[in-house]
N, C-alpha and C. Protein backbone atom coordinates (compact mmCIF):
# COMPACT_ATOMS: atom_id res chain seq x y z
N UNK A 1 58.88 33.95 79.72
CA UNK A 1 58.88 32.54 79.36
C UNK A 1 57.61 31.91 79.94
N UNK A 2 56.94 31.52 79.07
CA UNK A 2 55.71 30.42 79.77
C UNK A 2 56.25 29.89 80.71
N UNK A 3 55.35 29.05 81.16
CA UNK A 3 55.44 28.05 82.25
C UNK A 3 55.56 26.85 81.62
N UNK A 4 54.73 26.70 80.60
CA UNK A 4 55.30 25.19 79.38
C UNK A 4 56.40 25.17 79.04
N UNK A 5 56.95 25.92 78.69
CA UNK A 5 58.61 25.91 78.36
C UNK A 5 59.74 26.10 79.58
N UNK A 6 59.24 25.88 80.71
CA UNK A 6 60.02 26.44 81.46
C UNK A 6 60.52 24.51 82.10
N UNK A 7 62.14 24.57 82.54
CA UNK A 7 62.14 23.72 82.60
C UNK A 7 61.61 23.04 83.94
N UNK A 8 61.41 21.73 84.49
CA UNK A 8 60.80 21.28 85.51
C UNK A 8 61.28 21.72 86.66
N UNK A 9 62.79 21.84 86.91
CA UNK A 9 63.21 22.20 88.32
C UNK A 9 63.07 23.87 88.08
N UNK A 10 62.75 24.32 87.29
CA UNK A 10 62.36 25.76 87.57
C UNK A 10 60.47 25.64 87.69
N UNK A 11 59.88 25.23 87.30
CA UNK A 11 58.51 25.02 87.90
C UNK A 11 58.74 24.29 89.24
N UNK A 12 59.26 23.24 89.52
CA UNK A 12 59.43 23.35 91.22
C UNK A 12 59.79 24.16 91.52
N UNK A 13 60.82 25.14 91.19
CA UNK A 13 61.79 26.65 92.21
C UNK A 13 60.22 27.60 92.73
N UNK A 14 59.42 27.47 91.34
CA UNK A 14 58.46 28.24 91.43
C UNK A 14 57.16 27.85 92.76
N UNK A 15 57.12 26.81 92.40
CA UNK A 15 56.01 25.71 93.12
C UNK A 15 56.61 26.07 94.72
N UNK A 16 57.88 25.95 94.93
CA UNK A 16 58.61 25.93 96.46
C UNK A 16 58.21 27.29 97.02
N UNK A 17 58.78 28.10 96.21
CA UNK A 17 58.92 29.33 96.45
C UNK A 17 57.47 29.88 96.68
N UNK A 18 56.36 29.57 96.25
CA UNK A 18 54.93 30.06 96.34
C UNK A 18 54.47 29.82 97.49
N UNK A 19 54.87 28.74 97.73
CA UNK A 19 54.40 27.98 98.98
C UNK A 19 55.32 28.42 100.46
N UNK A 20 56.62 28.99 100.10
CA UNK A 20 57.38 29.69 101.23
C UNK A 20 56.80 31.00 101.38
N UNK A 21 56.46 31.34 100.18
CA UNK A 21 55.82 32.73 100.03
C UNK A 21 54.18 32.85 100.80
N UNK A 22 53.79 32.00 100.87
CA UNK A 22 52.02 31.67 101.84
C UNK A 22 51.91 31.16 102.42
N UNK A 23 53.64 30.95 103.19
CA UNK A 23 53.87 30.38 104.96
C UNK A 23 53.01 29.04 104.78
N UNK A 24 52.95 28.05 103.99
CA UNK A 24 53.02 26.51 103.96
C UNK A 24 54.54 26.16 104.38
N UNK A 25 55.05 26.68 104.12
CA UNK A 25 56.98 26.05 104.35
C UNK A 25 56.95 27.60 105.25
N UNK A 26 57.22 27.56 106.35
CA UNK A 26 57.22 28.79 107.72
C UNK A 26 58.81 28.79 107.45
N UNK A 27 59.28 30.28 107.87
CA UNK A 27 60.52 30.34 108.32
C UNK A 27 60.79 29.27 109.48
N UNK A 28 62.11 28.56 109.82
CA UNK A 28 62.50 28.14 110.83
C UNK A 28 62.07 26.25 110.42
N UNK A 29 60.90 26.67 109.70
CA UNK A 29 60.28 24.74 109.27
C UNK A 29 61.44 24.19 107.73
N UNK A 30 61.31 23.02 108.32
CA UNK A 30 62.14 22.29 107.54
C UNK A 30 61.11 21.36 106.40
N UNK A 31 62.02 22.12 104.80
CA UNK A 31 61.33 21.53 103.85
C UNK A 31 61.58 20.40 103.56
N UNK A 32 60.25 19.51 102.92
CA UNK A 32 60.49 18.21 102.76
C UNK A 32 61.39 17.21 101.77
N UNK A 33 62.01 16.23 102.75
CA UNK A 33 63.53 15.60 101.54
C UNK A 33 63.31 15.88 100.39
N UNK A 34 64.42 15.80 99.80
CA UNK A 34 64.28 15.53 97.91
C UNK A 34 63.69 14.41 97.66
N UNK A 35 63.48 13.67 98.37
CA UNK A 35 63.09 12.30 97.37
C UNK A 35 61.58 12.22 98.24
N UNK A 36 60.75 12.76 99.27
CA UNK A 36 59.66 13.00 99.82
C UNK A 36 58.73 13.89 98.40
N UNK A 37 59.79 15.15 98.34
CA UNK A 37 59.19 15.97 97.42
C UNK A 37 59.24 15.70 95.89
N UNK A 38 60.06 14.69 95.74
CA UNK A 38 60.07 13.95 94.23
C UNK A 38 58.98 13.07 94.07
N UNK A 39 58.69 12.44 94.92
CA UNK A 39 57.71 10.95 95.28
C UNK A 39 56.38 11.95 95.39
N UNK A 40 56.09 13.01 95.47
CA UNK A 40 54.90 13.80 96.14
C UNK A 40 54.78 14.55 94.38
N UNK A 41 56.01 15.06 93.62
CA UNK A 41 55.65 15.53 92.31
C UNK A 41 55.65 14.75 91.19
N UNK A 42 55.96 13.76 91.55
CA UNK A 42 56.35 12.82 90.41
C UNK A 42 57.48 13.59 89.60
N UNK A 43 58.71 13.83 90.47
CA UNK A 43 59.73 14.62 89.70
C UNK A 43 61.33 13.64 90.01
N UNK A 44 62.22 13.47 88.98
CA UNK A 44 63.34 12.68 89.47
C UNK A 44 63.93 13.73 91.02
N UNK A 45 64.46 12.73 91.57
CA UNK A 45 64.83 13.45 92.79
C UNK A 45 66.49 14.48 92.54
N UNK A 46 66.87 14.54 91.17
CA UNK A 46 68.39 15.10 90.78
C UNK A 46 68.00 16.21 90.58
N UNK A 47 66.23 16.39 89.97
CA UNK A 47 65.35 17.49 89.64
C UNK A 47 65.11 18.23 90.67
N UNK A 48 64.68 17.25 91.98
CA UNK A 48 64.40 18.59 92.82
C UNK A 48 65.31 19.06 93.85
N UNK A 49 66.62 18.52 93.86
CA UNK A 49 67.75 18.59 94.54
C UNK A 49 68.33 19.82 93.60
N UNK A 50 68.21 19.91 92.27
CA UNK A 50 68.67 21.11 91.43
C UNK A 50 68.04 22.56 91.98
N UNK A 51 66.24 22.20 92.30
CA UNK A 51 66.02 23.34 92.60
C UNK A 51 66.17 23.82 93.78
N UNK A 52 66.32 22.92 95.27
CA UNK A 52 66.53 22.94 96.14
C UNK A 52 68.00 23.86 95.85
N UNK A 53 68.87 23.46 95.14
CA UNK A 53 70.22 24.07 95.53
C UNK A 53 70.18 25.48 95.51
N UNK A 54 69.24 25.96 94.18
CA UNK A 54 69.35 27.77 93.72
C UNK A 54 68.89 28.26 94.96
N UNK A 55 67.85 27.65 96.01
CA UNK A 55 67.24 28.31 97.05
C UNK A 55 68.59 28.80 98.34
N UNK A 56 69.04 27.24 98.05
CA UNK A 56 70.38 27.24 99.10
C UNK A 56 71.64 28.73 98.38
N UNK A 57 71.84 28.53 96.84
CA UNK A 57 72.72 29.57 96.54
C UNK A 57 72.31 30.63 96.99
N UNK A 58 71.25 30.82 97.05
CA UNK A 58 70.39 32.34 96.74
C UNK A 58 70.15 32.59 98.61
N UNK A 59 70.86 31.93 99.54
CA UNK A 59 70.82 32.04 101.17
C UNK A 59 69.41 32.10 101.42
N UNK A 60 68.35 31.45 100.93
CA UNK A 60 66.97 31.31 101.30
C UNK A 60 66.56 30.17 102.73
N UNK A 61 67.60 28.93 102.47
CA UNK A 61 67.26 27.84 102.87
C UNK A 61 68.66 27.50 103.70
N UNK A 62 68.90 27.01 104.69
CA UNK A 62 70.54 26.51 105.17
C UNK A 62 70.11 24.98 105.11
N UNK A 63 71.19 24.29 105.05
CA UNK A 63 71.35 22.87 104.93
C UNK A 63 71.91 22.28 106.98
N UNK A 64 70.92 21.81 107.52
CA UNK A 64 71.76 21.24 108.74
C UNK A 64 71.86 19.49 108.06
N UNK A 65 73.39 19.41 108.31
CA UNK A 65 74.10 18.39 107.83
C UNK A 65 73.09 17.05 108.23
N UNK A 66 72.78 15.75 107.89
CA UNK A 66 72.33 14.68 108.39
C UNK A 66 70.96 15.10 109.26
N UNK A 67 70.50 16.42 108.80
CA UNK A 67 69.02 16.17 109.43
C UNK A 67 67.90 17.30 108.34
N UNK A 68 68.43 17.76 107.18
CA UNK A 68 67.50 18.77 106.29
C UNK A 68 67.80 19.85 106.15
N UNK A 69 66.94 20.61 105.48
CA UNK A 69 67.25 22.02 104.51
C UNK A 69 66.22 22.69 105.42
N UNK A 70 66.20 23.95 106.07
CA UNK A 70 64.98 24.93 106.69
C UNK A 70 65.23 26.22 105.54
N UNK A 71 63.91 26.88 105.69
CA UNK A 71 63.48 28.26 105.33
C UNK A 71 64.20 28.97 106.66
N UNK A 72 65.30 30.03 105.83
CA UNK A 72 65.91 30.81 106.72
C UNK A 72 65.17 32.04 106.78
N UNK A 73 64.92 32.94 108.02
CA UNK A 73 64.42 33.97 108.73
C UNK A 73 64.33 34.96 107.49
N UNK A 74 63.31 35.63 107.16
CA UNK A 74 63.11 36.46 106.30
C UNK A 74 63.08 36.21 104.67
N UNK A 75 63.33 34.79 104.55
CA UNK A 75 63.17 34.30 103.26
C UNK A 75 62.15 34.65 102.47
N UNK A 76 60.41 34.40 103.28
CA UNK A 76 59.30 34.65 102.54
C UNK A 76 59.44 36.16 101.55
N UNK A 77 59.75 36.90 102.57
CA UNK A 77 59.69 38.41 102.46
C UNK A 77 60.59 39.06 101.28
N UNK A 78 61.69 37.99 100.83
CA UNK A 78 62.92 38.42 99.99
C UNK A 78 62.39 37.53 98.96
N UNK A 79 61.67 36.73 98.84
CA UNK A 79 61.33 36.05 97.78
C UNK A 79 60.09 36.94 97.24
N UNK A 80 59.08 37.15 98.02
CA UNK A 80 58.14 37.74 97.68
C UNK A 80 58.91 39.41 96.90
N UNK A 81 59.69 39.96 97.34
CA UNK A 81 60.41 41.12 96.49
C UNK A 81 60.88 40.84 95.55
N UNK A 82 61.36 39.75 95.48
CA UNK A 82 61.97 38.90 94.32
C UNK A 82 60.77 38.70 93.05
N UNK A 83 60.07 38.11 93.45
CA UNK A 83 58.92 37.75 92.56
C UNK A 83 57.72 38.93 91.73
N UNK A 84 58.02 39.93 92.98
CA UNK A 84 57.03 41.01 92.29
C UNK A 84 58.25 41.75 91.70
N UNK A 85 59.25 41.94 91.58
CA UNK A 85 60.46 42.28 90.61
C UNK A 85 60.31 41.52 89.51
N UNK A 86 59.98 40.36 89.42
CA UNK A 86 60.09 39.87 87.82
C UNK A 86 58.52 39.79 87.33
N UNK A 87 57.91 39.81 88.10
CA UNK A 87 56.16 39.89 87.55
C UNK A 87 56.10 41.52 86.88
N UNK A 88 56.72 42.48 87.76
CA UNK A 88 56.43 44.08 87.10
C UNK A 88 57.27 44.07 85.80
N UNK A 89 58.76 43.62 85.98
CA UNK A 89 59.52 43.60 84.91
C UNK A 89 59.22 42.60 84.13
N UNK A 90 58.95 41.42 83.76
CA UNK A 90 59.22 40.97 83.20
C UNK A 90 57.61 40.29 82.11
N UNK A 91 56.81 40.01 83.63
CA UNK A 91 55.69 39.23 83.14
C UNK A 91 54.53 40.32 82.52
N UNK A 92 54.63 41.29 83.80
CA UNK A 92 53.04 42.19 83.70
C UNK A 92 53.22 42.94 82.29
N UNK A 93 54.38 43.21 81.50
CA UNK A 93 54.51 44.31 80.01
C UNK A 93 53.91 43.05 78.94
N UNK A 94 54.05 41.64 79.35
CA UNK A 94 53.51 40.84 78.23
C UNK A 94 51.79 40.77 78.83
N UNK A 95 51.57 40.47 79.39
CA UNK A 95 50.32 40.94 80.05
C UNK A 95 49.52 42.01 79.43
N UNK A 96 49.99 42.74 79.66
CA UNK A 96 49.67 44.42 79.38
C UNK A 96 49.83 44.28 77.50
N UNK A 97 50.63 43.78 76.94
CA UNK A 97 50.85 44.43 75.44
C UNK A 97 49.45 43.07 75.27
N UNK A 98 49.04 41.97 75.61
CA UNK A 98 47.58 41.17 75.37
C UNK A 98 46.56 41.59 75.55
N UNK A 99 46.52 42.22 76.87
CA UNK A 99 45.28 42.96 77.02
C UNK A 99 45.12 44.07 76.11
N UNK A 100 46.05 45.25 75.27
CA UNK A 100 46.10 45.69 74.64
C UNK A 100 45.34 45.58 73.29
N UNK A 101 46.25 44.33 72.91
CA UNK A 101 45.89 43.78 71.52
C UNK A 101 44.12 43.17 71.77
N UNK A 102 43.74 42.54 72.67
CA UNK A 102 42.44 42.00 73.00
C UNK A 102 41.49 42.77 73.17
N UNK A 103 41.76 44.52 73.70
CA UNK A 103 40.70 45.24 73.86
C UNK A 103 40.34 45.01 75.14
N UNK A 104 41.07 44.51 76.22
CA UNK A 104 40.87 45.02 77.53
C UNK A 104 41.33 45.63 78.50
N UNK A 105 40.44 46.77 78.76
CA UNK A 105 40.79 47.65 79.93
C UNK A 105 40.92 46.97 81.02
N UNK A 106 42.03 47.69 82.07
CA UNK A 106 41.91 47.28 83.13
C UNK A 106 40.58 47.46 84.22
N UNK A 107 39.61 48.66 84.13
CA UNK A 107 38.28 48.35 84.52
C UNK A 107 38.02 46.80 84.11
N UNK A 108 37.82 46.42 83.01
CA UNK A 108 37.02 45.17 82.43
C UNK A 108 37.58 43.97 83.84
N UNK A 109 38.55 44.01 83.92
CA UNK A 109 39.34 43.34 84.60
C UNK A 109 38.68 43.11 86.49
N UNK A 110 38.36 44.58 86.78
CA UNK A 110 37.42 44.80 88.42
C UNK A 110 36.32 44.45 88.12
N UNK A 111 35.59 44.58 87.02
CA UNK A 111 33.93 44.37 86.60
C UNK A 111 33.43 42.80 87.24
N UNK A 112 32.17 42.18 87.22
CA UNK A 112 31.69 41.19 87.70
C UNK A 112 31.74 40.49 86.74
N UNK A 113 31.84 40.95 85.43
CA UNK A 113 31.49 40.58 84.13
C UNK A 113 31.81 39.24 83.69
């Protein structure tokens, strides 16, 4: 699925997750409110409370009651497995069948060119 078609709180899941993934959001650091990070994307705050939750389903993030959501211990590391699981499966074969059709090798790709 593109990224144009993809819906907004899944481009934030993505956006969050990149950024947990390159230790901007550290294990143990607490990510910023829904309505901090709505006001910062220009996203409704129901939007980013949606994506906030899959992180929480998915045991990435714990909720401490009346004070925020943290990146739980080893999150980066399970997301990052996560992500190169759907880039090999899912993204890199559409990748690969373009470069195909376009006539480029993966050399072309290391070249300076």
């Amino acid at each position: 699925m593109s990224n144009q078609n993809k819906p907004v709180y899944l481009k934030l899941r993505d956006m969050i997750a990149a950024a947990i993934i390159d230790g901007r959001y550290a294990e143990g650091e607490m990510l910023p409110s829904v309505r901090a990070l709505a006001a910062e994307q220009g996203a409704n705050p129901l939007t980013v409370a949606k994506a906030y939750q899959q992180f929480q389903n998915d045991g990435l993030v714990e909720v401490q009651r009346g004070v925020g959501m943290y990146v739980v211990r080893g999150a980066a590391d399970r997301l990052r497995a996560s992500e190169r699981r759907v880039f090999l499966e899912q993204e890199w074969p559409e990748v690969r069948a373009r470069m195909d059709r376009l006539g480029v090798a993966p050399a072309d790709l290391l070249s300076d060119a």
